[in-house]
C-alpha atoms as a PDB file:
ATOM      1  CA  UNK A   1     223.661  59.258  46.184  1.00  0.00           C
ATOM      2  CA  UNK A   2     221.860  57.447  48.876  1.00  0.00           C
ATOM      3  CA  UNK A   3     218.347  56.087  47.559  1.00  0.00           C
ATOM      4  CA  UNK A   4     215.901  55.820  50.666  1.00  0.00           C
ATOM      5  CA  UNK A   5     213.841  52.810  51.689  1.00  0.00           C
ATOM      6  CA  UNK A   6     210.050  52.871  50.150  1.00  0.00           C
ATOM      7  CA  UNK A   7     207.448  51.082  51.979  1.00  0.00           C
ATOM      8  CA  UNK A   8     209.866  49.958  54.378  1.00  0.00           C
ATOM      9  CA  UNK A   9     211.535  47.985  51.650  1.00  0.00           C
ATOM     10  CA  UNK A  10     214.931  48.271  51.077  1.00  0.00           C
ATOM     11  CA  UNK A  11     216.946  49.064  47.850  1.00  0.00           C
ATOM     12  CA  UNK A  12     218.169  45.885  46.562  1.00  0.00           C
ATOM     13  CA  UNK A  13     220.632  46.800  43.717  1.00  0.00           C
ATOM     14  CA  UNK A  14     220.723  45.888  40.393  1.00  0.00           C
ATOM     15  CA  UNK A  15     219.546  41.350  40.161  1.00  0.00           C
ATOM     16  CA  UNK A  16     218.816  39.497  37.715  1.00  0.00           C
ATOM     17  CA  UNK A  17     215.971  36.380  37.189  1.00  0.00           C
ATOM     18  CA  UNK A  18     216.972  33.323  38.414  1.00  0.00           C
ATOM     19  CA  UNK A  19     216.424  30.841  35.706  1.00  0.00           C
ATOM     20  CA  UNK A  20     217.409  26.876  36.070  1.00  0.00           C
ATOM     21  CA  UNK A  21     219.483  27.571  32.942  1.00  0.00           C
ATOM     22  CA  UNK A  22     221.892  28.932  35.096  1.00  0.00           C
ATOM     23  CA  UNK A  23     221.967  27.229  38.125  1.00  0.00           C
ATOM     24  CA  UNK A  24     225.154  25.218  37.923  1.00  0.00           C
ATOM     25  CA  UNK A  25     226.985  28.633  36.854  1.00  0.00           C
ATOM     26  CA  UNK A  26     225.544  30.462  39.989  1.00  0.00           C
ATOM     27  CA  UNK A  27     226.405  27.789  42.673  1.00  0.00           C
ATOM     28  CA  UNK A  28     229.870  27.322  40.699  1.00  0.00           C
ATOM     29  CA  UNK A  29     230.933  30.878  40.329  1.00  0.00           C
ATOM     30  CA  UNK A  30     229.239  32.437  42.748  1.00  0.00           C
ATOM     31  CA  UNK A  31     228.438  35.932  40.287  1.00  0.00           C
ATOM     32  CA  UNK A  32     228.873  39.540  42.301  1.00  0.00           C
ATOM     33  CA  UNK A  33     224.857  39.955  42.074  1.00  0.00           C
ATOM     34  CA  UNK A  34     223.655  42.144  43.848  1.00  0.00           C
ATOM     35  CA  UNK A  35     220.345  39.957  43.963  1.00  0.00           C
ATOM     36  CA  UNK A  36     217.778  37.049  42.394  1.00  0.00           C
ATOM     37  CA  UNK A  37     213.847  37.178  41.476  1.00  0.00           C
ATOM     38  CA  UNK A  38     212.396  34.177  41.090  1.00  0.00           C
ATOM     39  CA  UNK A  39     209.269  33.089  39.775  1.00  0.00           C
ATOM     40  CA  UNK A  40     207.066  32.182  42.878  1.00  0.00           C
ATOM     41  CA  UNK A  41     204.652  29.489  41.475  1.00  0.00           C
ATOM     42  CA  UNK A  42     207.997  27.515  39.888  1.00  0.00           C
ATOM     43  CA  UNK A  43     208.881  26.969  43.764  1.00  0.00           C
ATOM     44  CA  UNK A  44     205.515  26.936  45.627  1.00  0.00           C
ATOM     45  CA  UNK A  45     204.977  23.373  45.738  1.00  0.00           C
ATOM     46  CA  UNK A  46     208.606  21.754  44.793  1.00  0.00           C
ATOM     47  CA  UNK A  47     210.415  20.250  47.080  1.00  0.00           C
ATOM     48  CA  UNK A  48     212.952  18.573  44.635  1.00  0.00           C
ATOM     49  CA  UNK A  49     216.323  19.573  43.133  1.00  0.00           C
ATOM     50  CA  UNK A  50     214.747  23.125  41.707  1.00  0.00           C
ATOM     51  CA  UNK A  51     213.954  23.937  45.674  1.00  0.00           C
ATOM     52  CA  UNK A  52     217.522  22.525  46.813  1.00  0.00           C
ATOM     53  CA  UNK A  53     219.140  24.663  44.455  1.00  0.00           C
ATOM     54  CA  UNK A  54     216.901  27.912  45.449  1.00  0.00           C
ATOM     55  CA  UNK A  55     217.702  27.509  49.317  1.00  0.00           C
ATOM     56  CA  UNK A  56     221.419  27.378  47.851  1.00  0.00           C
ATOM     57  CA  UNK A  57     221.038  30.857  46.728  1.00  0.00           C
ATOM     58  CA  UNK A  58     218.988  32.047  49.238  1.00  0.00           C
ATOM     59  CA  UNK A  59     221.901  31.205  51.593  1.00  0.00           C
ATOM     60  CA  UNK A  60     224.274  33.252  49.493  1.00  0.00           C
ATOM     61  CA  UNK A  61     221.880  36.214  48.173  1.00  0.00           C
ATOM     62  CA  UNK A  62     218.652  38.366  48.490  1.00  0.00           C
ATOM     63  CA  UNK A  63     215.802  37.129  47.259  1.00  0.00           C
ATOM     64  CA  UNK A  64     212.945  38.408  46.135  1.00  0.00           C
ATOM     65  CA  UNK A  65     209.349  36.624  44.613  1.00  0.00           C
ATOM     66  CA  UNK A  66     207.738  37.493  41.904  1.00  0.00           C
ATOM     67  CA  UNK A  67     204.476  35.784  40.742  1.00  0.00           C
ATOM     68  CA  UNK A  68     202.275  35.191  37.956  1.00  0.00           C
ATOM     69  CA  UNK A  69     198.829  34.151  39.331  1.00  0.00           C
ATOM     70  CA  UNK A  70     197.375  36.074  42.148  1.00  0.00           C
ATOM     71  CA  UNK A  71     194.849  37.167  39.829  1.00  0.00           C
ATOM     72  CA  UNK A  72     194.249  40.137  42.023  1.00  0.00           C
ATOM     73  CA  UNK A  73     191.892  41.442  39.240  1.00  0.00           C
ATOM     74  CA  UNK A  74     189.748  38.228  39.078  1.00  0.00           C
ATOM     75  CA  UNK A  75     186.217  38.305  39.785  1.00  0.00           C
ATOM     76  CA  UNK A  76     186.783  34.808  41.474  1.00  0.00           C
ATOM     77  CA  UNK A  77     187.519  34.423  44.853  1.00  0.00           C
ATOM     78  CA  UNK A  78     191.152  34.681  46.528  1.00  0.00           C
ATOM     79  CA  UNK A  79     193.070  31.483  46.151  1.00  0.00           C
ATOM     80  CA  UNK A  80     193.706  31.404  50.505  1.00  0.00           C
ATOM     81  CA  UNK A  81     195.775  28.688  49.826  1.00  0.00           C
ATOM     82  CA  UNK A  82     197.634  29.733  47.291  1.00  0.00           C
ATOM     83  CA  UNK A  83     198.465  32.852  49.191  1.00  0.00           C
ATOM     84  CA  UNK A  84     199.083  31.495  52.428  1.00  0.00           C
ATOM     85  CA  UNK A  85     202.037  28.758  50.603  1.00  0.00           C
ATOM     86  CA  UNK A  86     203.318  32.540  48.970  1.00  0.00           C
ATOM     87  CA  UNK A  87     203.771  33.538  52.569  1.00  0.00           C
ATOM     88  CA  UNK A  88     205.421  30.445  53.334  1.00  0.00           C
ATOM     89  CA  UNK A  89     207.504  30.390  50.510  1.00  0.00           C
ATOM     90  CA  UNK A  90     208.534  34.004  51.413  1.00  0.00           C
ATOM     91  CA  UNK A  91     209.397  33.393  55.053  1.00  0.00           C
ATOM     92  CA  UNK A  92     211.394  30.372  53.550  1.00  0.00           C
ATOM     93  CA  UNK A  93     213.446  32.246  51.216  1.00  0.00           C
ATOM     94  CA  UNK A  94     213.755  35.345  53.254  1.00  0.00           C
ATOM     95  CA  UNK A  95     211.804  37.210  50.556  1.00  0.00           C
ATOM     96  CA  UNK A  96     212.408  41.228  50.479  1.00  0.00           C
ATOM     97  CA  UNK A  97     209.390  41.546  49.135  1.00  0.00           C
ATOM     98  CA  UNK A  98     206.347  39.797  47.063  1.00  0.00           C
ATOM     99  CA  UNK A  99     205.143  41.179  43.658  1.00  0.00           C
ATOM    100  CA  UNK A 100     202.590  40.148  40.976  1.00  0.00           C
ATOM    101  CA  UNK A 101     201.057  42.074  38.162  1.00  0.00           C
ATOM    102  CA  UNK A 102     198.126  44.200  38.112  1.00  0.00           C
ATOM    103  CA  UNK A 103     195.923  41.495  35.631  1.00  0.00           C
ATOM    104  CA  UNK A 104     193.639  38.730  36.032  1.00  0.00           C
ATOM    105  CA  UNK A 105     194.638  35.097  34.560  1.00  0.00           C
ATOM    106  CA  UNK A 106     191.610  33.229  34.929  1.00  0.00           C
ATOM    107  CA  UNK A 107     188.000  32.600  35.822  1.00  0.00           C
ATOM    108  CA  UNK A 108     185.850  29.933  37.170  1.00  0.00           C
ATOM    109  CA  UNK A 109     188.862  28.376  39.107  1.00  0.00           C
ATOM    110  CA  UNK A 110     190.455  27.719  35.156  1.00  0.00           C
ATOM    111  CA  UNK A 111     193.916  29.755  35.095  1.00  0.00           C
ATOM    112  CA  UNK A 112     194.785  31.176  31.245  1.00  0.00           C
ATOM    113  CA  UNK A 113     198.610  31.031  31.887  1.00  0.00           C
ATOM    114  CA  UNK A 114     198.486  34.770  30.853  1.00  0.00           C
ATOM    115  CA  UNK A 115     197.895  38.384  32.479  1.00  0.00           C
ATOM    116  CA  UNK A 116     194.869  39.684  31.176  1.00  0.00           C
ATOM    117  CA  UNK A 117     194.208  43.203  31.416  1.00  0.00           C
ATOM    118  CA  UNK A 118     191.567  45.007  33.697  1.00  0.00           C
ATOM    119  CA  UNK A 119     189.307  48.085  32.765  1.00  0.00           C
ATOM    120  CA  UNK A 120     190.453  51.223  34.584  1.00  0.00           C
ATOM    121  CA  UNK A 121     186.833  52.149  35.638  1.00  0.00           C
ATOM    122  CA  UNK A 122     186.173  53.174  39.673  1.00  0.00           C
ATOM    123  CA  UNK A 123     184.208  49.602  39.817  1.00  0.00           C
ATOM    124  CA  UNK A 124     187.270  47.378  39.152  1.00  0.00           C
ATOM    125  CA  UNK A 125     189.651  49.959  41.192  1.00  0.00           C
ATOM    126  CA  UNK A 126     187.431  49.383  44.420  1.00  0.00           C
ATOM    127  CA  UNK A 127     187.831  45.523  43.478  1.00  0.00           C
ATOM    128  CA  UNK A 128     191.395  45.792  43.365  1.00  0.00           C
ATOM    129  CA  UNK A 129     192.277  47.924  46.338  1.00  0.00           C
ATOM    130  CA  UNK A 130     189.945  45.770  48.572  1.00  0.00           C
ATOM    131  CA  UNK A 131     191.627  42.479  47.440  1.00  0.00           C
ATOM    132  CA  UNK A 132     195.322  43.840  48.065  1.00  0.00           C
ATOM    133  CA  UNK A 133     194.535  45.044  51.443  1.00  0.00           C
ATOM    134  CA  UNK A 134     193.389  41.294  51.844  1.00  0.00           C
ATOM    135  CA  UNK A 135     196.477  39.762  50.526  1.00  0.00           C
ATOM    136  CA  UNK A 136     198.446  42.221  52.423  1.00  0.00           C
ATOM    137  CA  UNK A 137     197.007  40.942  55.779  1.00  0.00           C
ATOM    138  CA  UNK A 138     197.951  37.339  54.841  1.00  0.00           C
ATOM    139  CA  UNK A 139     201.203  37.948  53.726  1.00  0.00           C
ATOM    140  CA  UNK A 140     202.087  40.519  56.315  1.00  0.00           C
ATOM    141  CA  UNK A 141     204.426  42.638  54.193  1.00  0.00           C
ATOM    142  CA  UNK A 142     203.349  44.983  51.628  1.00  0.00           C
ATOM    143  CA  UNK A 143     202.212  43.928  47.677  1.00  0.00           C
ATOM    144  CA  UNK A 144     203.940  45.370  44.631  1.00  0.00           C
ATOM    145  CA  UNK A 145     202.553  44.794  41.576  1.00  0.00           C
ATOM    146  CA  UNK A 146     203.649  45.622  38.515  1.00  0.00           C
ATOM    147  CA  UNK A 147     202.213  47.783  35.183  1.00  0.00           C
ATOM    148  CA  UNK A 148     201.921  44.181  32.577  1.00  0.00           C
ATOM    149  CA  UNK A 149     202.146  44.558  28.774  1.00  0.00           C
ATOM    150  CA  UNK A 150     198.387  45.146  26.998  1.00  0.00           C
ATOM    151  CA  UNK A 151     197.870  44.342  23.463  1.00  0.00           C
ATOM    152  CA  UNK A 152     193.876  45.244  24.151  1.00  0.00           C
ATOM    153  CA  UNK A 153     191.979  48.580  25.627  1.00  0.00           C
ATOM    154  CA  UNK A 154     188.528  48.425  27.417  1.00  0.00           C
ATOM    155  CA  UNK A 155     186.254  51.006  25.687  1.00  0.00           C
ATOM    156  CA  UNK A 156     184.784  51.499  29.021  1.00  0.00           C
ATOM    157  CA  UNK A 157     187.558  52.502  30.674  1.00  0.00           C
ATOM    158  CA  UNK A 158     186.993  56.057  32.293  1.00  0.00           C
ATOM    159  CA  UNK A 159     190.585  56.448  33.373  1.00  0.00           C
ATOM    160  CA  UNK A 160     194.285  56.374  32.387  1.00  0.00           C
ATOM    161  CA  UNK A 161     196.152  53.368  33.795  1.00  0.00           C
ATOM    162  CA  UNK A 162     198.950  55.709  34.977  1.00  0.00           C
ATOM    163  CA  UNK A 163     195.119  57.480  37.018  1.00  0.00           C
ATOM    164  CA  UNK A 164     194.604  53.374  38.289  1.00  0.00           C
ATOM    165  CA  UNK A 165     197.584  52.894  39.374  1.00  0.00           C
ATOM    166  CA  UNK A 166     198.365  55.974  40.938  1.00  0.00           C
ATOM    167  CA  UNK A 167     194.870  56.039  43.385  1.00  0.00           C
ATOM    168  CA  UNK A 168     195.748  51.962  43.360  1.00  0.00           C
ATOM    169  CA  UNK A 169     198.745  52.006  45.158  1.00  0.00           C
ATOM    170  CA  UNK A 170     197.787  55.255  47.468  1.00  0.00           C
ATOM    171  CA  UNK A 171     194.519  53.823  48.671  1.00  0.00           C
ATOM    172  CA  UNK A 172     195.577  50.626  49.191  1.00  0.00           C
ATOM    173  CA  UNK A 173     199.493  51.236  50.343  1.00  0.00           C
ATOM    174  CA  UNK A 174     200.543  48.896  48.321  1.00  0.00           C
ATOM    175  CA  UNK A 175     203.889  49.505  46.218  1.00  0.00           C
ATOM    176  CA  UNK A 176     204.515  49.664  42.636  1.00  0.00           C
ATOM    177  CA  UNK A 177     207.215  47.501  40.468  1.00  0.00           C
ATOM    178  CA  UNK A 178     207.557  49.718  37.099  1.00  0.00           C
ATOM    179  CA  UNK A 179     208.259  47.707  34.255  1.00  0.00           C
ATOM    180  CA  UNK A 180     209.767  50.112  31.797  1.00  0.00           C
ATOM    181  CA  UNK A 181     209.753  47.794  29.050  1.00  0.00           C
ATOM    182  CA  UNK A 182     206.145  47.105  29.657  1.00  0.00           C
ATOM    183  CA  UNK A 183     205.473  50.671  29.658  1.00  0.00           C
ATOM    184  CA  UNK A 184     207.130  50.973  26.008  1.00  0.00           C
ATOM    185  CA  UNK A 185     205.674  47.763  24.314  1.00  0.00           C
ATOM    186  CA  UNK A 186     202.191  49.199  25.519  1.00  0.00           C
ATOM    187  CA  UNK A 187     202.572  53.012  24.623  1.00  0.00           C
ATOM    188  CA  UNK A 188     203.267  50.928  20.878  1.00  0.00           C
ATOM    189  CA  UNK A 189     200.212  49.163  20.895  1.00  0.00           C
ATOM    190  CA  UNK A 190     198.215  51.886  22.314  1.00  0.00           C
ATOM    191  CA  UNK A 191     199.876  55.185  20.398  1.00  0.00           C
ATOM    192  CA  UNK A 192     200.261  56.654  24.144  1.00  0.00           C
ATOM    193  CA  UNK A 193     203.133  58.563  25.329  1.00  0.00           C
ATOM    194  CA  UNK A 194     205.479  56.230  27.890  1.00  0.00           C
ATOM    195  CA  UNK A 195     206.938  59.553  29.260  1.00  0.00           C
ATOM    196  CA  UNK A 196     203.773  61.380  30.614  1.00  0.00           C
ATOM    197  CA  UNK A 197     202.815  57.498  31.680  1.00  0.00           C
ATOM    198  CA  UNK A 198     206.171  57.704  34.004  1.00  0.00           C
ATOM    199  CA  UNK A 199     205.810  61.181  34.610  1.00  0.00           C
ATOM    200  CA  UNK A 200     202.095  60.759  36.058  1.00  0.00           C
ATOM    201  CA  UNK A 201     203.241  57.843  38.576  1.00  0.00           C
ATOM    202  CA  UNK A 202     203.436  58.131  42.197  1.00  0.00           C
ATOM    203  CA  UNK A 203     206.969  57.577  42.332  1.00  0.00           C
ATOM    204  CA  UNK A 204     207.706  57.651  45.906  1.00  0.00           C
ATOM    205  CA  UNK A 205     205.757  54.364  45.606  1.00  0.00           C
ATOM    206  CA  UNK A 206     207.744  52.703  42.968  1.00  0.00           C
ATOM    207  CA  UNK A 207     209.443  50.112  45.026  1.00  0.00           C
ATOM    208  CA  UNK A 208     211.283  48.226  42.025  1.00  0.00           C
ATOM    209  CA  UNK A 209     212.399  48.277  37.738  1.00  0.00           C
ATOM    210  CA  UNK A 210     212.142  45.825  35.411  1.00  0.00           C
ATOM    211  CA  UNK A 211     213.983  46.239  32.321  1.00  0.00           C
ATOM    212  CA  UNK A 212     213.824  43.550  29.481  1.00  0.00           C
ATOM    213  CA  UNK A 213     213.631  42.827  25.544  1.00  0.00           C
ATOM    214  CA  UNK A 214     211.047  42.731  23.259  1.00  0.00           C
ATOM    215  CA  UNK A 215     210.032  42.036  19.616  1.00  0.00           C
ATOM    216  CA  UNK A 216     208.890  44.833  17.383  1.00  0.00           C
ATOM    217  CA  UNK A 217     206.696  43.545  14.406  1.00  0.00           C
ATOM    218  CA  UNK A 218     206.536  47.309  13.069  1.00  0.00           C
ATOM    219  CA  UNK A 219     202.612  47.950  13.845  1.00  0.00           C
ATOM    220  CA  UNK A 220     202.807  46.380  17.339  1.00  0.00           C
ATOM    221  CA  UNK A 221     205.584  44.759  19.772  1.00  0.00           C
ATOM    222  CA  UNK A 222     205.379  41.782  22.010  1.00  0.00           C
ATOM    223  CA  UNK A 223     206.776  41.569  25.337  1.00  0.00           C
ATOM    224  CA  UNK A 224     208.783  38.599  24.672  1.00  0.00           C
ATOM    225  CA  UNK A 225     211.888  38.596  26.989  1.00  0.00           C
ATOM    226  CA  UNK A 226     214.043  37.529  24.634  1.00  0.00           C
ATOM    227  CA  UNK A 227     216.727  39.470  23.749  1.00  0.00           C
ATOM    228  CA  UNK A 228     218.750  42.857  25.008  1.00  0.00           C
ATOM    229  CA  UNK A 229     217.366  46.194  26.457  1.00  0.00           C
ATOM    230  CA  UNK A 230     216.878  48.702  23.249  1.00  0.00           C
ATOM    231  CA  UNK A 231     217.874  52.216  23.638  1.00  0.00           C
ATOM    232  CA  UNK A 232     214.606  54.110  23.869  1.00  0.00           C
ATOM    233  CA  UNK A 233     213.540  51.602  26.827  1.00  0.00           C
ATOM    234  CA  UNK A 234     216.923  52.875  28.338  1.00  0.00           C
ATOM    235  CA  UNK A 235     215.941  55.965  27.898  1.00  0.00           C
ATOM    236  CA  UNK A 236     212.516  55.800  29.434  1.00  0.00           C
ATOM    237  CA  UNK A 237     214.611  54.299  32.583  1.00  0.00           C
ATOM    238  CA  UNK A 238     216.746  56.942  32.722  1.00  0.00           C
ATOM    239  CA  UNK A 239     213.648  59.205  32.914  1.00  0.00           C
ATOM    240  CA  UNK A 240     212.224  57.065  35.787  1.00  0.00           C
ATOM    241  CA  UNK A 241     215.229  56.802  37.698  1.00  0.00           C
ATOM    242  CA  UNK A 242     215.551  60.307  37.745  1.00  0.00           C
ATOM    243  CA  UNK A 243     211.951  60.651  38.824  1.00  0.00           C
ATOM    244  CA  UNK A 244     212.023  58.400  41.898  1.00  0.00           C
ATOM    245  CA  UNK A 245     215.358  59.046  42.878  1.00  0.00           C
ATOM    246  CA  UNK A 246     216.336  54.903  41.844  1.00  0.00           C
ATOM    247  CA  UNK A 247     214.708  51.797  42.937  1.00  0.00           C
ATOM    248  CA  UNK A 248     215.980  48.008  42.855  1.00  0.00           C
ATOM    249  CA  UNK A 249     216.252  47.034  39.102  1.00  0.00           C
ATOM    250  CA  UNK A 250     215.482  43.649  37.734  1.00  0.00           C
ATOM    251  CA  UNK A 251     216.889  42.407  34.249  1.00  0.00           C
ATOM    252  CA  UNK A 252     214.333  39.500  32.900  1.00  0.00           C
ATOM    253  CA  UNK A 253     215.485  37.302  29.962  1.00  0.00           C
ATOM    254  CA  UNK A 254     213.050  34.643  29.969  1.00  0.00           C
ATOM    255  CA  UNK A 255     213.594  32.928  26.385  1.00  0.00           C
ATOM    256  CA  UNK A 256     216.468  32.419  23.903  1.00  0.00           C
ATOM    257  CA  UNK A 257     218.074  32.478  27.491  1.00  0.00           C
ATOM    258  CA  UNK A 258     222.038  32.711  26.888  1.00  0.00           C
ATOM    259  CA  UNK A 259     224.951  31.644  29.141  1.00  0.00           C
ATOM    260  CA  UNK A 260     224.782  34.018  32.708  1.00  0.00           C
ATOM    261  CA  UNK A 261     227.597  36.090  31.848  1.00  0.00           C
ATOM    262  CA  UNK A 262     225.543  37.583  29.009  1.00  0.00           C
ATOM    263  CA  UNK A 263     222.352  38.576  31.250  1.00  0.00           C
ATOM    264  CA  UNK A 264     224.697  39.512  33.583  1.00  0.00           C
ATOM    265  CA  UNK A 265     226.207  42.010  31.809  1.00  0.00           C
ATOM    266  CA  UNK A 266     222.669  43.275  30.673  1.00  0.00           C
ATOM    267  CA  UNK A 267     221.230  44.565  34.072  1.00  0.00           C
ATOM    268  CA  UNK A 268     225.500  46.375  34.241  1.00  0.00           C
ATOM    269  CA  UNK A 269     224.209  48.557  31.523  1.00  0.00           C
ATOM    270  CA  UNK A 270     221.585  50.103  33.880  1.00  0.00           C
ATOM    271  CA  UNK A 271     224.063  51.010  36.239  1.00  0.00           C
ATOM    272  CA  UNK A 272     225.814  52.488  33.272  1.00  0.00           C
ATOM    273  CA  UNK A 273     222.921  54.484  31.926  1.00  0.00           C
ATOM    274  CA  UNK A 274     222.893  56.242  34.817  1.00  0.00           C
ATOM    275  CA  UNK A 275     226.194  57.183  35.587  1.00  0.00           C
ATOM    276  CA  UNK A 276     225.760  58.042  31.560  1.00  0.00           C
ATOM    277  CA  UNK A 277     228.421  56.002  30.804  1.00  0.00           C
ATOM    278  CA  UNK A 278     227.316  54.632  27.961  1.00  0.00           C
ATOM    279  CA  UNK A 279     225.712  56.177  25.418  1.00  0.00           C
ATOM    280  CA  UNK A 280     223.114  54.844  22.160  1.00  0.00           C
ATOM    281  CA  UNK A 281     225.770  55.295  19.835  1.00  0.00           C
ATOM    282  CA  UNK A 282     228.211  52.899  21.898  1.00  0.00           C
ATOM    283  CA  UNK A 283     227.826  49.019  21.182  1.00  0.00           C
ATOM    284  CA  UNK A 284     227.233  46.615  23.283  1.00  0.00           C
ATOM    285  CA  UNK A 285     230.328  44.873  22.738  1.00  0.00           C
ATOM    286  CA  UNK A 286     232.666  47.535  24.469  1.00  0.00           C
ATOM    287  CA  UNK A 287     233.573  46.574  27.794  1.00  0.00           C
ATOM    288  CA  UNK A 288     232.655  49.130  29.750  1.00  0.00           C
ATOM    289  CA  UNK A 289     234.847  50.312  33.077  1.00  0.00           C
ATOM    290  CA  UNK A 290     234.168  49.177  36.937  1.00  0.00           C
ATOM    291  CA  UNK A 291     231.663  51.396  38.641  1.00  0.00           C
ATOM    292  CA  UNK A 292     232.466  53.021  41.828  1.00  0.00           C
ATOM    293  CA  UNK A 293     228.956  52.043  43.435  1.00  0.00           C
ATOM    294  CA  UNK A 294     230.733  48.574  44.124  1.00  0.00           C
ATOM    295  CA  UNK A 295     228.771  46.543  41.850  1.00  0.00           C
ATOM    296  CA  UNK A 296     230.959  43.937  40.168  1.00  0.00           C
ATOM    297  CA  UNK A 297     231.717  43.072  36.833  1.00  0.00           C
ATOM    298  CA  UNK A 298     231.512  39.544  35.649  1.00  0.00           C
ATOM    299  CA  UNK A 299     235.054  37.884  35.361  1.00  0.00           C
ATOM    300  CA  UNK A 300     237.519  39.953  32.962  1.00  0.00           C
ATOM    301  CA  UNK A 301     238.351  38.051  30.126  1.00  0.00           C
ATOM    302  CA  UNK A 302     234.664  36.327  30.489  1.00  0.00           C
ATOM    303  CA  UNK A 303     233.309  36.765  26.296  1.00  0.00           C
ATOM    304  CA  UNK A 304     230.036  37.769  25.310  1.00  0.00           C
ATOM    305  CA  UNK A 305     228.505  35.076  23.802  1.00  0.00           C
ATOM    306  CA  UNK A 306     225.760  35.029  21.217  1.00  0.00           C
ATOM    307  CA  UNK A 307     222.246  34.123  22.326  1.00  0.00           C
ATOM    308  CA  UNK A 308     221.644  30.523  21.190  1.00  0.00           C
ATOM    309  CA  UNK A 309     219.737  29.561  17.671  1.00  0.00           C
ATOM    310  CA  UNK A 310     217.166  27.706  19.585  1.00  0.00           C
ATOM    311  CA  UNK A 311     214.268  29.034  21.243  1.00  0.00           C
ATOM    312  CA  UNK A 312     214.289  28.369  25.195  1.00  0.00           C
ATOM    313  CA  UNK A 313     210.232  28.773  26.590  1.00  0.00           C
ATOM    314  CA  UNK A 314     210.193  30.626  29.470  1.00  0.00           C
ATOM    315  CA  UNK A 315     209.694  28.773  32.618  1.00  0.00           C
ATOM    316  CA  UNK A 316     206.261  30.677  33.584  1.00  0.00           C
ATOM    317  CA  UNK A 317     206.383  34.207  32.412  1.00  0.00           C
END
């Protein structure tokens, strides 16, 4: 099946998150990815060994940036500066594309380290669109930013985020990274359905997927990157692949992070969830066979290997 361009953005494959973790392995082994995020702000302003190692990979493999604190639902000010070393950074690197998160991480100049939701009222969707078509001027390549996890709703609110989104992304041509995982660990919290979410997208504008891990603590979950894709999350990408006809999909392990081969092998499931492959009742140590799209497998004979018994922060995210 050929999956078309969106936004004049092409589709990138199936990639995984660069994390420093893995560096050596990458430049060593050179893994049949079909492509690397990275986490803009960890490279903005570096110039040392993490940067050396980036333009390594950026040499070998599609990039694409993914950041953490445009804030574009702050009340404060655009950061120029910030955003004008994100265009640099992305005419460095060769960046497909840039995303963030629809959120706001700080106020008053002071940045939380977190994305904080927004209301979905017509007030703070005017804020937002006006503020993208800003950052898409500087940039000079199209925004897509992505659904975060909310643990919080805005009584206030006079609209479904699926509604925000949806008017966000058409008014302000912007595109739209789904985070299927997000879209789970929220519809938990919230007691919403993630299908009708998905379902009420514009999907023509859906430009990327991230798929990830989470932890469930029974009443709520926590979007916690830490361990492998569970099987309703696979089954709410099946569901949006199906709905947008496919779009580049990102696997993000950001703590507990184990040895490559093992994230690696993640992001392989997608490509077997949709050639249903492999099914919930399957385990995820079966090997599973080549696929005939051309994406490669890690190494045979490479093992699965446990995730480590220490915690590993993530580097940003």
């Amino acid at each position: 099946m050929t999956i078309p361009e969106r936004l004049g953005l092409p589709h990138a494959g199936y990639g995984v998150g660069l994390r420093n973790v893995h560096f050596a392995h990458i430049l060593n082994h050179n893994p049949a990815v079909d492509w690397f995020e990275i986490i803009s702000e960890n490279y903005m302003d570096s110039h040392g060994p993490p940067r050396y190692v980036l333009d390594q990979i950026a040499e070998r493999y599609p990039v694409v940036m993914h950041g953490v604190s445009l804030s574009i639902g702050s009340s404060d000010p655009l950061d120029m500066d910030y955003l004008r070393k994100l265009r640099s950074l992305a005419d460095s690197v060769g960046s497909l594309w840039v995303s963030d998160h629809v959120c706001w991480t700080g106020i008053a100049g002071l940045n939380a380290h977190d994305l904080l939701p927004v209301p979905f009222t017509e007030a703070t969707l005017r804020h937002v669109i006006e503020r993208i078509r800003i950052v898409q001027d500087v940039l000079e390549r199209p925004l897509v930013l992505e659904n975060p996890s909310t643990y919080v709703t805005f009584a206030r609110s006079t609209m479904t985020e699926a509604e925000f989104l949806t008017r966000m992304a058409t008014e302000a041509d912007c595109g739209l990274l789904l985070d299927v995982n997000n879209v789970y660990v929220s519809s938990v919290n919230h007691d919403l359905d993630p299908q009708e979410f998905i379902r009420n997208l514009p999907h023509e504008r859906v430009v990327q997927f991230h798929l990830a891990g989470h932890t469930s603590y029974g009443t709520h979950c926590i979007d916690t990157h830490d361990s492998e894709v569970i099987d309703p999350v696979w089954d709410l990408y099946r569901l949006a692949h199906e709905l947008t006809g496919g779009a580049s999909t990102l696997l993000e392990w950001d703590a507990k992070i184990p040895p490559f081969p093992v994230v690696h092998q993640e992001v392989l499931k997608a490509v077997d969830r949709i050639n249903h492959r492999l099914t919930p009742a399957e385990t995820m140590d079966e090997t599973p066979p080549r696929p005939e799209n051309g994406f490669a497998r890690p190494d045979e004979g490479t093992a699965t290997v446990p995730q480590p018994a220490t915690m590993i922060s993530a580097e940003v995210e």
